[in-house]
Protein backbone atom coordinates (compact mmCIF):
# COMPACT_ATOMS: atom_id res chain seq x y z
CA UNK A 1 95.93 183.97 92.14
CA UNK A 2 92.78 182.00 91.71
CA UNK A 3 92.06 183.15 96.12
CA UNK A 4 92.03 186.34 95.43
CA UNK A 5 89.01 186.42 92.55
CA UNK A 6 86.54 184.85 94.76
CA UNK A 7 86.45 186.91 97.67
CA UNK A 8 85.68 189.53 94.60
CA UNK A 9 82.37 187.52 92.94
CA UNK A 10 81.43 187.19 96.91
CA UNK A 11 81.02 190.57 97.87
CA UNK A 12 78.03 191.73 99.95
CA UNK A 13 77.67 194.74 98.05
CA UNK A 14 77.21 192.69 94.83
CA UNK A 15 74.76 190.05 96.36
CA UNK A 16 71.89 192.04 96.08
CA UNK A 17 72.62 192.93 92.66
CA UNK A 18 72.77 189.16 91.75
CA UNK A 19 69.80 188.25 93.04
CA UNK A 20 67.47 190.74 91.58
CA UNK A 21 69.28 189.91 88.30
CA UNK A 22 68.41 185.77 88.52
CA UNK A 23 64.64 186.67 89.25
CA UNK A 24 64.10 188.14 85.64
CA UNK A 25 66.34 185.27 83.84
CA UNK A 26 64.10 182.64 83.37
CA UNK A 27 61.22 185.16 82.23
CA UNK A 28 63.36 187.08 79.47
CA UNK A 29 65.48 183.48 77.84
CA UNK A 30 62.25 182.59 75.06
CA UNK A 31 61.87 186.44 74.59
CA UNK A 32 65.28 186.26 72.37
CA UNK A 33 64.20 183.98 70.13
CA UNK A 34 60.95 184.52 69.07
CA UNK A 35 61.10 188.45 69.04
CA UNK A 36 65.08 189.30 69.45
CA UNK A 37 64.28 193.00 69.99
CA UNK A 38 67.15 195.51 69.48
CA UNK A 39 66.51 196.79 72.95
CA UNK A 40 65.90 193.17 74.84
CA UNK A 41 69.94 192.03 73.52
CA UNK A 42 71.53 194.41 76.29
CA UNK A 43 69.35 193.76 79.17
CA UNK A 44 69.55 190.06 78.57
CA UNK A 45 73.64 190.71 77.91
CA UNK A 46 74.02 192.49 81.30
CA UNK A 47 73.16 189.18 83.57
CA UNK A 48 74.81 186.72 81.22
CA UNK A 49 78.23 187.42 82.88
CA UNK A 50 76.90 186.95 86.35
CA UNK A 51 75.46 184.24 85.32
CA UNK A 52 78.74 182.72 83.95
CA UNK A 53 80.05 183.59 87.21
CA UNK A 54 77.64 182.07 89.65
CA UNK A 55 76.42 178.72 87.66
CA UNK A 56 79.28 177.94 84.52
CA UNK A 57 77.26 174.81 83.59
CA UNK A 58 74.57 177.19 82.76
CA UNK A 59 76.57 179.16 80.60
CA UNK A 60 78.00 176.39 78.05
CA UNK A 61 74.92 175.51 76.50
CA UNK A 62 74.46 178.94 75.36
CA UNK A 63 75.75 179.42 72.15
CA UNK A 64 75.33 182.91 71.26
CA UNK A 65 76.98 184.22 74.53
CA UNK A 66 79.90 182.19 74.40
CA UNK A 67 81.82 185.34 72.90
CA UNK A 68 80.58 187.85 75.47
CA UNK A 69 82.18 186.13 78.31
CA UNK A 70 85.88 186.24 77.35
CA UNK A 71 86.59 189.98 77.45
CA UNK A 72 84.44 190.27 80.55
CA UNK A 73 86.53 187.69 82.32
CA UNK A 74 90.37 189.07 81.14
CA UNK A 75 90.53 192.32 82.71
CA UNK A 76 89.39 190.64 86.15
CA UNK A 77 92.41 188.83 87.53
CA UNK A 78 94.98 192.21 86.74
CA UNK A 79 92.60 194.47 88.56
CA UNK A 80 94.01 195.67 92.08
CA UNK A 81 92.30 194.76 94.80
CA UNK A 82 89.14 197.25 95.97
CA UNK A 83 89.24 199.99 97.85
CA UNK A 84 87.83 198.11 101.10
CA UNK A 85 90.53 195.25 101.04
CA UNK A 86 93.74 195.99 103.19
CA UNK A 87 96.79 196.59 101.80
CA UNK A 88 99.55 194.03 101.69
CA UNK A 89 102.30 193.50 104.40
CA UNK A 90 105.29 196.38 104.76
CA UNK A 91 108.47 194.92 103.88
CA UNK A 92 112.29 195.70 105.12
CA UNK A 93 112.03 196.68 108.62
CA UNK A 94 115.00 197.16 110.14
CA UNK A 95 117.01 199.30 113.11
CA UNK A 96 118.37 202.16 111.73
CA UNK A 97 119.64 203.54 114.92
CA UNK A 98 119.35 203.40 118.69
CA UNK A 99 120.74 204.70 122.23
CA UNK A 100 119.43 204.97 126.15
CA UNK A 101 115.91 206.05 125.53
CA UNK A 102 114.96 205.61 121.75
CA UNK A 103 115.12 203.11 118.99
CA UNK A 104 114.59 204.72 115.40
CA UNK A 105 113.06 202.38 112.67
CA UNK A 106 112.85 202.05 109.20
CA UNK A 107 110.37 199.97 106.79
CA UNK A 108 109.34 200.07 102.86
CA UNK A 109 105.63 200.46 101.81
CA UNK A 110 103.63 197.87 100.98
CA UNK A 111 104.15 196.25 97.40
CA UNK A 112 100.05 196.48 96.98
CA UNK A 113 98.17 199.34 97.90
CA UNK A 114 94.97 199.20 96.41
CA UNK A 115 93.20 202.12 94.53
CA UNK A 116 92.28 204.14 97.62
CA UNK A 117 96.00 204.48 98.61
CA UNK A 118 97.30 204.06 101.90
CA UNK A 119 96.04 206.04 105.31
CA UNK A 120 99.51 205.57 107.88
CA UNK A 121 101.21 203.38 109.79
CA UNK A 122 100.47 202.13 113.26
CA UNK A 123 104.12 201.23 115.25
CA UNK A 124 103.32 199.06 117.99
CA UNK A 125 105.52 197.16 120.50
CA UNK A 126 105.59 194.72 123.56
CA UNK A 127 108.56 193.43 125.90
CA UNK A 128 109.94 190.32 125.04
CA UNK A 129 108.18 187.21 125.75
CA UNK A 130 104.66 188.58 126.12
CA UNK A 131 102.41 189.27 123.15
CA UNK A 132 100.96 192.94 124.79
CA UNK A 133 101.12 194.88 121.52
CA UNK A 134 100.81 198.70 121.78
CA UNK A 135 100.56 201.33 119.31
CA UNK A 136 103.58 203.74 120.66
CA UNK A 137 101.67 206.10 117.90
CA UNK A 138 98.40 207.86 118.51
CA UNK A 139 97.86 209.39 114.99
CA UNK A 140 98.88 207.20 111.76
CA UNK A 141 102.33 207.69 110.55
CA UNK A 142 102.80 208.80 107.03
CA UNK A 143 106.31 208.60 106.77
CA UNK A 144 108.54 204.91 106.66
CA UNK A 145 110.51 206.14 109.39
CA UNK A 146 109.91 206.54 112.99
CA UNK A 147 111.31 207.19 115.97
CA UNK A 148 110.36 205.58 119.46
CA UNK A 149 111.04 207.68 122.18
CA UNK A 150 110.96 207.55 125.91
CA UNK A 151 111.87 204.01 126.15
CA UNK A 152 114.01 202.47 129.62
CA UNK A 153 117.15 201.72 129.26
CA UNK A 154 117.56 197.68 129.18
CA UNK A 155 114.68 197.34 127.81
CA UNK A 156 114.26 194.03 125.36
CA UNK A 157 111.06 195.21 123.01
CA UNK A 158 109.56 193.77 120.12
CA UNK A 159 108.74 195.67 117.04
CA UNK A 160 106.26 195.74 114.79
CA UNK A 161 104.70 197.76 112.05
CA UNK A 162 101.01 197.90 110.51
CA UNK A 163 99.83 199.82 107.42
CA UNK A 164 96.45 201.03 107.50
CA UNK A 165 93.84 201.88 104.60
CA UNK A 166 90.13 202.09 104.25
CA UNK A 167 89.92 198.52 104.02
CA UNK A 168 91.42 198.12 107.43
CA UNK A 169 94.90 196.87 108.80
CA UNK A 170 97.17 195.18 106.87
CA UNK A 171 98.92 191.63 108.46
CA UNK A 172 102.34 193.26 110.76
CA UNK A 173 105.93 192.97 109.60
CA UNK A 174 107.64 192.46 113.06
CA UNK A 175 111.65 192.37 113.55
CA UNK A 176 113.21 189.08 113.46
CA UNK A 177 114.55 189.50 117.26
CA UNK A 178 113.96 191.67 119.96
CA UNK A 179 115.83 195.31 120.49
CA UNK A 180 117.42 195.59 123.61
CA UNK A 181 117.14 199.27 124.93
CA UNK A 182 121.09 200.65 124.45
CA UNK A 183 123.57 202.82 123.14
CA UNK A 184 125.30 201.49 119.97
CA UNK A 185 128.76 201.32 120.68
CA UNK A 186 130.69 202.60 117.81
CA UNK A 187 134.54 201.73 117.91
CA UNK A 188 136.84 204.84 118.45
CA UNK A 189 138.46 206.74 115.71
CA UNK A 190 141.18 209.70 115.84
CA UNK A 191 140.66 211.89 113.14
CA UNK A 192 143.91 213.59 112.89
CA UNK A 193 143.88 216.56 111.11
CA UNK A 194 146.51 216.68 107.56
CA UNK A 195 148.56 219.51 108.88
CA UNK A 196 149.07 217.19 112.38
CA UNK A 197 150.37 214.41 110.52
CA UNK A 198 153.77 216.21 110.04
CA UNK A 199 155.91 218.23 112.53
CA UNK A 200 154.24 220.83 114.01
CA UNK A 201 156.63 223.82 114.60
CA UNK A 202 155.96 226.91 116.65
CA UNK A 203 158.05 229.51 118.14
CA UNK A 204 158.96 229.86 121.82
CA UNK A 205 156.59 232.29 123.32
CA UNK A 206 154.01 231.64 120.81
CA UNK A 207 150.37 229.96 121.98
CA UNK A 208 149.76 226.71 121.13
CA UNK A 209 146.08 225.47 120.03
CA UNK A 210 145.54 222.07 118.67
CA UNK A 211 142.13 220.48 118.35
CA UNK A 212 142.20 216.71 117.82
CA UNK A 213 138.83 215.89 116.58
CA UNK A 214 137.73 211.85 116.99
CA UNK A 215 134.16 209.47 117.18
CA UNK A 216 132.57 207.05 119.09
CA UNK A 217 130.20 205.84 120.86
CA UNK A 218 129.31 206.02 123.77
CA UNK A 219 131.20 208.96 124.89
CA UNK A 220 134.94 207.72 124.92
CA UNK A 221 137.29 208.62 127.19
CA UNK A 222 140.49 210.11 126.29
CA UNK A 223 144.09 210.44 127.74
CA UNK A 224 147.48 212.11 126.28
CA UNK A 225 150.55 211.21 126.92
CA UNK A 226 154.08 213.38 125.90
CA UNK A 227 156.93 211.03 125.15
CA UNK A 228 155.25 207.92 126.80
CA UNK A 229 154.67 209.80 130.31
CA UNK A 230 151.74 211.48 131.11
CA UNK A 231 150.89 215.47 130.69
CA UNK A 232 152.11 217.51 133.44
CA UNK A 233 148.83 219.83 133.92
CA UNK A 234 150.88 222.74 135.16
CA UNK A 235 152.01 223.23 131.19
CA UNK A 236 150.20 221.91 129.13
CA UNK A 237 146.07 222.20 129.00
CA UNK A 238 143.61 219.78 127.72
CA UNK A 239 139.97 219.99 127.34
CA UNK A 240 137.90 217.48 125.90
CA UNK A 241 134.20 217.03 124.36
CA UNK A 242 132.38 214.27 122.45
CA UNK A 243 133.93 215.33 119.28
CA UNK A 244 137.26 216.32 120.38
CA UNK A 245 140.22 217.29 122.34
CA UNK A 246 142.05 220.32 122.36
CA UNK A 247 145.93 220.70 123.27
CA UNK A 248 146.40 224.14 124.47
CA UNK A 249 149.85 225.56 126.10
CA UNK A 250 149.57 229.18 127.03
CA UNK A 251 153.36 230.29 126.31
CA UNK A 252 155.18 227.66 124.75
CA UNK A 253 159.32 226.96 125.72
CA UNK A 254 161.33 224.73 124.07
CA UNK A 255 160.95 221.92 126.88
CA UNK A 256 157.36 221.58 125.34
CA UNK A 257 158.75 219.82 122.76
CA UNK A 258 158.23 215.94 122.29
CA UNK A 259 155.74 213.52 120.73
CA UNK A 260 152.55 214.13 121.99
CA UNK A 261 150.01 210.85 122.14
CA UNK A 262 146.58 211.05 122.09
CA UNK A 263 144.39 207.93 123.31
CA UNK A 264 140.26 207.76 123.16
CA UNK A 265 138.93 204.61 124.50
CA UNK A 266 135.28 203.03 124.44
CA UNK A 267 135.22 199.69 126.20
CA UNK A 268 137.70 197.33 125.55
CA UNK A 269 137.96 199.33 122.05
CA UNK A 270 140.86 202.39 121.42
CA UNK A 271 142.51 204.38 118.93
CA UNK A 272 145.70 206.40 118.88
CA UNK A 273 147.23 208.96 117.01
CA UNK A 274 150.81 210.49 117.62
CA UNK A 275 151.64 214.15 116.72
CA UNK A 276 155.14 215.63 116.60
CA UNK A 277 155.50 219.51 118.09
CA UNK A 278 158.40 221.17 117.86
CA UNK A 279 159.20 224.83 119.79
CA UNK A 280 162.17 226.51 117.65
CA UNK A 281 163.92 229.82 118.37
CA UNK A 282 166.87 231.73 117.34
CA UNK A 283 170.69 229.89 117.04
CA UNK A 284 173.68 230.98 118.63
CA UNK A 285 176.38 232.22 117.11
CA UNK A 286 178.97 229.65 114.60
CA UNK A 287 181.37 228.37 117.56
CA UNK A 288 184.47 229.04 115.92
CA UNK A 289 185.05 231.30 112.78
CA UNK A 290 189.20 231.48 111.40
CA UNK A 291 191.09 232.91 108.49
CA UNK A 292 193.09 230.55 107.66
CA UNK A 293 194.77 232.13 104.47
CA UNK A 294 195.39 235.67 102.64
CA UNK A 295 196.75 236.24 99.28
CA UNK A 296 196.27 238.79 96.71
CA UNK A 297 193.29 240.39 97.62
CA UNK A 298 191.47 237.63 99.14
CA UNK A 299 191.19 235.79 102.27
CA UNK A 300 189.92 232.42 103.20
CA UNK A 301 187.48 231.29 105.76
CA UNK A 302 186.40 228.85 107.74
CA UNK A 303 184.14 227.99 110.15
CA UNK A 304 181.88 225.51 112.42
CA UNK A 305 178.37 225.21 113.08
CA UNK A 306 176.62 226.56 116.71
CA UNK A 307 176.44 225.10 119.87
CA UNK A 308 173.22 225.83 120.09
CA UNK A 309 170.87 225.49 116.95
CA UNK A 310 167.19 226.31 118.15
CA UNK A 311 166.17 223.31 118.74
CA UNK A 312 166.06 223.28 114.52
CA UNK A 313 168.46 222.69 111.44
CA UNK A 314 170.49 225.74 110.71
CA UNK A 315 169.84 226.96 107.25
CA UNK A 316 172.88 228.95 106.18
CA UNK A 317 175.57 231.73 107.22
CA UNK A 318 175.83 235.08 107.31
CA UNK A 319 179.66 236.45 107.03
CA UNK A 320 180.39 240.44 107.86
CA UNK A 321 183.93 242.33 107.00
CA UNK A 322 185.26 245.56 108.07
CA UNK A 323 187.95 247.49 107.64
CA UNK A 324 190.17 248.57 110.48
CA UNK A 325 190.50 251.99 110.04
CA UNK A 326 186.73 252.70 109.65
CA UNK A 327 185.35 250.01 111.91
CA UNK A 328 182.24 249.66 109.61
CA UNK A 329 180.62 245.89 109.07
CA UNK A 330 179.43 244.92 105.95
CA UNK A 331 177.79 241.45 104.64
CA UNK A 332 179.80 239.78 101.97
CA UNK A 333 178.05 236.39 101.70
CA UNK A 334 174.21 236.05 103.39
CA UNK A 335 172.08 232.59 103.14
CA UNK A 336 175.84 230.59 102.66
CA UNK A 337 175.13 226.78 103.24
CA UNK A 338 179.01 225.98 103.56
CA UNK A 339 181.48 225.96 106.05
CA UNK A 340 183.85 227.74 104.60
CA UNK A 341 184.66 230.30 101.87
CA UNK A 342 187.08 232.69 100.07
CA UNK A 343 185.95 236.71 100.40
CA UNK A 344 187.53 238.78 97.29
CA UNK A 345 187.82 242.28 95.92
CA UNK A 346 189.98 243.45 99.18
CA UNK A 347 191.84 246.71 99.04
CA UNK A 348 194.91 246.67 98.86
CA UNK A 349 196.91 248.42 101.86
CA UNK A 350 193.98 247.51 104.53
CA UNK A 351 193.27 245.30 107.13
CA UNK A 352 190.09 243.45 107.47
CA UNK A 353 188.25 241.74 110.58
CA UNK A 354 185.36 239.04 110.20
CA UNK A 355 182.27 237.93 111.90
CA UNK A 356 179.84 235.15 111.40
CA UNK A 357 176.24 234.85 111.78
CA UNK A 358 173.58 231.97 112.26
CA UNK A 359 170.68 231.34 110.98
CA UNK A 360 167.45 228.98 111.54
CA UNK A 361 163.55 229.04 110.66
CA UNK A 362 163.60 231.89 113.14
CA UNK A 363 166.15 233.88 111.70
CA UNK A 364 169.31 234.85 112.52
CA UNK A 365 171.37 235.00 115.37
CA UNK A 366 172.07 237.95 117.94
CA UNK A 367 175.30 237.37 118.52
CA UNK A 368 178.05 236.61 116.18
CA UNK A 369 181.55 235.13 116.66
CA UNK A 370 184.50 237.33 115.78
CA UNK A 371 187.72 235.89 114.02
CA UNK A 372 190.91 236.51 115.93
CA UNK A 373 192.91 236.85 112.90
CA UNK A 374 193.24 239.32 110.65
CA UNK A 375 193.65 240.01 107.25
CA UNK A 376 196.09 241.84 105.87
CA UNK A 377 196.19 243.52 102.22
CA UNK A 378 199.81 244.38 101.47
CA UNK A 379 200.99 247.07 98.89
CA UNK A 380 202.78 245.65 95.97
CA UNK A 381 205.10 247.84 93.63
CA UNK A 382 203.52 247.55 90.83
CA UNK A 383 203.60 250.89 88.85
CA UNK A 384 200.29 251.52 87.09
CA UNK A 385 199.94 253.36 83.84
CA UNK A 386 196.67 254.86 82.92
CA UNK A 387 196.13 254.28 79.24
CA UNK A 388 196.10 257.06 77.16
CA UNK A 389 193.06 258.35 75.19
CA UNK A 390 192.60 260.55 72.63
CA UNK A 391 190.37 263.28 72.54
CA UNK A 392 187.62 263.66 70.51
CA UNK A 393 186.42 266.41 68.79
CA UNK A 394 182.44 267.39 69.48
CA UNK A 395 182.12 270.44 68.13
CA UNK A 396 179.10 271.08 65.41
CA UNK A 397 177.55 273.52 64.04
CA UNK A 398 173.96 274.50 65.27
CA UNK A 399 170.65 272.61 64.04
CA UNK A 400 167.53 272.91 64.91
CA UNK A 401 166.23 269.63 65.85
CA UNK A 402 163.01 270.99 66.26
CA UNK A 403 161.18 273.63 64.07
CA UNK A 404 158.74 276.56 64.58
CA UNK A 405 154.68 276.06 63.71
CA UNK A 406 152.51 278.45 62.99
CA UNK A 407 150.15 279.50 65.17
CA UNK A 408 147.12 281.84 65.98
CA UNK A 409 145.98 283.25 68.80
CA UNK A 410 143.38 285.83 70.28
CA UNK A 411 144.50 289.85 71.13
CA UNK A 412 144.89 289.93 74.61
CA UNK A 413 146.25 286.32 75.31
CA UNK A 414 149.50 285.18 75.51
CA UNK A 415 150.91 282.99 73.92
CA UNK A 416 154.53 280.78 72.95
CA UNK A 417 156.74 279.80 70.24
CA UNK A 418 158.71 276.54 70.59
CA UNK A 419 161.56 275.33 69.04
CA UNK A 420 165.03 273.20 70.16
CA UNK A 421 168.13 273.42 68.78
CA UNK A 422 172.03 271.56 69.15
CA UNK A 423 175.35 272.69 68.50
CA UNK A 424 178.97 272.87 70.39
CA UNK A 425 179.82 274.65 71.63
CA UNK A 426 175.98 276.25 72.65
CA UNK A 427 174.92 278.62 69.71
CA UNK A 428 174.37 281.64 70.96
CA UNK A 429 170.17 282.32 70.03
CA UNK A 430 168.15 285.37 68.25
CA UNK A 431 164.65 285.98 68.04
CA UNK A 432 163.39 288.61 64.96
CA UNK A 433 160.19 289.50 64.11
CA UNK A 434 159.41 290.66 60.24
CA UNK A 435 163.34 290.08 60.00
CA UNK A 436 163.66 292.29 63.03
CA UNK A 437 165.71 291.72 66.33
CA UNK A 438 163.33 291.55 69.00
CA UNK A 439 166.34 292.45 71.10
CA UNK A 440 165.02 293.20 75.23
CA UNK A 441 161.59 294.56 74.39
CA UNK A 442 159.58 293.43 77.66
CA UNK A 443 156.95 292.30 75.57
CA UNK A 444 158.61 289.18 74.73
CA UNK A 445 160.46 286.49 76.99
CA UNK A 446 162.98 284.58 75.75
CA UNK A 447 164.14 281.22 77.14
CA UNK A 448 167.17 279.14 75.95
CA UNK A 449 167.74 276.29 78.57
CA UNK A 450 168.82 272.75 77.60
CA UNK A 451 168.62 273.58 74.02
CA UNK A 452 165.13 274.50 74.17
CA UNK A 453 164.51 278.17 72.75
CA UNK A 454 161.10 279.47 73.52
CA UNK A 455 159.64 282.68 73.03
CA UNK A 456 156.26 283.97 75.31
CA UNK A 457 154.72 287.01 73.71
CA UNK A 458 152.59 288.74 76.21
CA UNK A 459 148.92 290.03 75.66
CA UNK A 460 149.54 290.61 71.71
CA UNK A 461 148.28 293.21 69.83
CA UNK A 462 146.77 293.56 66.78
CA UNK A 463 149.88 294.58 65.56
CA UNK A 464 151.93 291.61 66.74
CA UNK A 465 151.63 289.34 63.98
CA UNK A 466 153.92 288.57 61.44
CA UNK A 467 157.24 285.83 60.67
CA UNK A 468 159.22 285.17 63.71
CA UNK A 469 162.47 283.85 63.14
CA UNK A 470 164.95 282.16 65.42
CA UNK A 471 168.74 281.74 64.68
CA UNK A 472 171.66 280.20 66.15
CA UNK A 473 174.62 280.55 65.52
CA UNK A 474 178.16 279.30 66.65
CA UNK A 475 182.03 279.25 65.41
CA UNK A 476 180.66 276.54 63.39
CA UNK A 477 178.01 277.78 61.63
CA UNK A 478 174.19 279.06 61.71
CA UNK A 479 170.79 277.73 61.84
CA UNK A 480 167.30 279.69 60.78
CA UNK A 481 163.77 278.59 61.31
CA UNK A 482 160.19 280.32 60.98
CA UNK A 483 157.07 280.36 61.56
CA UNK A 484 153.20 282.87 61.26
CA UNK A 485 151.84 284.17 63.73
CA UNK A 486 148.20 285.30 63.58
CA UNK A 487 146.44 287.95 65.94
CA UNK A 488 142.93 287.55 65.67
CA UNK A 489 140.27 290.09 67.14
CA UNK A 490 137.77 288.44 70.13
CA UNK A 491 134.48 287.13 69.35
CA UNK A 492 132.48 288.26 72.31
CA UNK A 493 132.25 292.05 71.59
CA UNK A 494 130.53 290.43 67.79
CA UNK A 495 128.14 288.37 69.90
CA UNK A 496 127.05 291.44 72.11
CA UNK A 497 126.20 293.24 68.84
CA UNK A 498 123.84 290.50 67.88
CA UNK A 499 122.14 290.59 71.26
């Protein structure tokens, strides 16, 4: 710390200052103490400090200042450095990435800037062994990150940065060892995708499209292999990129089948990753299906599993029956995981045939395998009594389970009266008006369906009001409800009157 105050007190800008400030010091010191003028304290205050700076033996004998020069001297050594002074060395440089023709590097700023902040960075560089330095930057660089381009390829440079303020260049922060001009070689790595990393299944016919995605560097070479031999190129397709390689088979068969390997190689450096595909397709038929028993009116089954299973695990059975004299097939057990099984609910006095179906991921079978046996439902003699039941009696006399409302409505529109009624055996109905049948006046509709009774008076009059009544009646009994209905005269011919 105590280096860095003096270049400070020697400053040329603060030379001149000192100078004309010792010429007046002699002249001034009696002045104090025979006048000590209010004014004469500050101007003889101002060079005491630089006075303390330049000659301390002068200052100790001076009593009276001895408490002025403390604070002036305590802010000093904290203060940053001026404007004009360069900054401190960049720190951290280091290689953040390189290939064939660029090197990209990274550094920290400067722990001390100084008050007028900091103008750029100058990158500069020279092959190794010389000491050529050259800026590879024409205008400063603001950012701690740069990227030097255009380089040749085997190239051993050395690196170093500068930071740059008004107070000039600050000392270089150079990498520890030279770069040599070349690709990074990052070790290979499949990146196998999550639905890869179990069987693949597809159907025959279907197209196959698998993209194998991987990194490295430089660009790695990559090879497949199917069951440890290589690819024939006639089936199967593969292109590859930097990023990845894609499996592609046009129309897949079942022969396509097999573990497929996948190898990407940089240098004496390689990865592998293994994927399982599997081309499925529709079973054959069970191989053998017998009934081996019949009793009652059931028959037992069995049967064994395909020949062929499509090139996947059978999932269950699908059994058919039919009856001989019809011919018709239909399924009495579907989805059955066994290998046998006991079919029920024959009819008695028919004979039955039986098929049975396969069935995979793909679905079931075309073809089925038909039993050679058959079954046969004999007749017994059993003599069969229907049970006897007695009668009951539902007769009832007629109600009315729903009644008549009153209602209004306009001369000149129609309008209904509703009403349901129950009884057995069926009531016969009635309408009346003012206790009169309405009999078949063709002014009035009447509907008994169901139970419900309605009556649709057409364009009423002004003399069509009044009770209406419905009855029904039966050997049982009778039923009566009512209801009022109002005829009222139009509005519009009122409203004319007022126009």
């Amino acid at each position: 710390m105590p280096s860095k105050p003096a270049p400070m007190k020697k400053a040329p800008n603060k030379e001149p200052a000192k100078k004309e400030e010792k010429a007046p010091v002699p002249a001034p010191e009696p002045a104090p103490v025979e006048a000590a003028p209010v004014e004469a304290a500050p101007a003889e205050a101002v060079p005491a400090p630089a006075e303390a700076e330049a000659a301390p033996a002068e200052a100790a004998p001076a009593e009276g200042e001895a408490p002025a020069a403390p604070p002036a001297e305590e802010p000093k050594p904290p203060t940053p450095p001026p404007a004009d002074e360069p900054t401190s060395v960049p720190v951290d440089l280091f290689i953040e990435d390189k290939n064939d023709t660029s090197v990209t590097v990274i550094w920290s700023q400067p722990e001390v800037v100084g008050p007028s902040g900091l103008d750029g960075y100058t990158i500069e560089v020279c092959q190794d062994g010389t000491e050529d330095w050259k800026a590879v930057n024409e205008d400063l660089q603001k950012s701690s990150r740069y990227v030097i381009k255009n380089l040749t390829t085997g190239d051993r440079l050395k690196i170093r940065v500068v930071a740059v303020n008004a107070g000039g260049r600050s000392p270089p922060l150079a990498l520890p060892e030279a770069v040599q001009v070349k690709e990074v070689a990052d070790r290979p790595k499949v990146r196998l995708p999550r639905f890869l990393r179990q069987r693949y299944v597809a159907h025959t016919g279907a197209k196959i499209n698998l993209t194998v995605p991987f990194s490295g560097k430089p660009k790695p070479v990559v090879s497949w292999l199917k069951d440890g031999e290589p690819l024939d190129t006639k089936k199967v397709n593969i292109r590859s990129s930097d990023r990845d390689s894609i499996l592609f088979i046009r129309t897949a068969d079942r022969q396509d089948s097999g573990v497929y390997e996948i190898c990407v190689k940089v240098d004496d450096f390689e990865d592998k990753a293994s994927l399982i595909l599997q081309i499925v397709e529709l079973p054959g038929p069970p191989a053998s299906v017998k009934v081996v028993d019949t009793w009652g009116f059931n028959a037992a089954l069995e049967w064994t599993p395909p020949k062929d299973n499509g090139n996947t695990e059978i999932t269950g059975y699908t059994i058919q029956k039919a009856d001989k004299k019809t011919g018709d097939w239909f399924t009495v057990l579907e989805h059955y995981h066994r290998l046998n099984a006991t079919i029920s609910d024959l009819i008695m006095g028919n004979t039955y045939k039986f098929r049975g179906f396969a069935e995979n991921k793909c679905g079931i079978s075309e073809d089925a395998t038909l039993a050679k046996e058959e079954a046969s439902i004999l007749k017994t003699g059993i003599d069969y009594k229907p049970p006897e039941y007695q009668e009951r009696d539902f007769s009832e006399a007629p109600k009315f389970t729903t009644n008549l409302n009153d209602r209004a409505t306009t001369v000149g529109y129609s309008t209904k009266l509703l009403c349901s009624v129950r009884g057995s055996p069926k009531p016969k109905v009635i309408w009346l008006k003012n206790q009169m049948i309405i009999g078949d006046d063709p002014k009035f509709r009447q509907i008994c369906v169901q139970g419900i009774c309605s009556l649709e008076i057409r364009k009423p009059g002004n003399f069509d009001g009044g009770v209406y009544t419905c009855k029904a009646k039966n050997d049982h009994g009778e039923a009566i409800v009512s209801c009022k209905l109002e005829v009222k005269q139009p509005a519009a011919p009122a409203d004319a009157e007022k126009k």
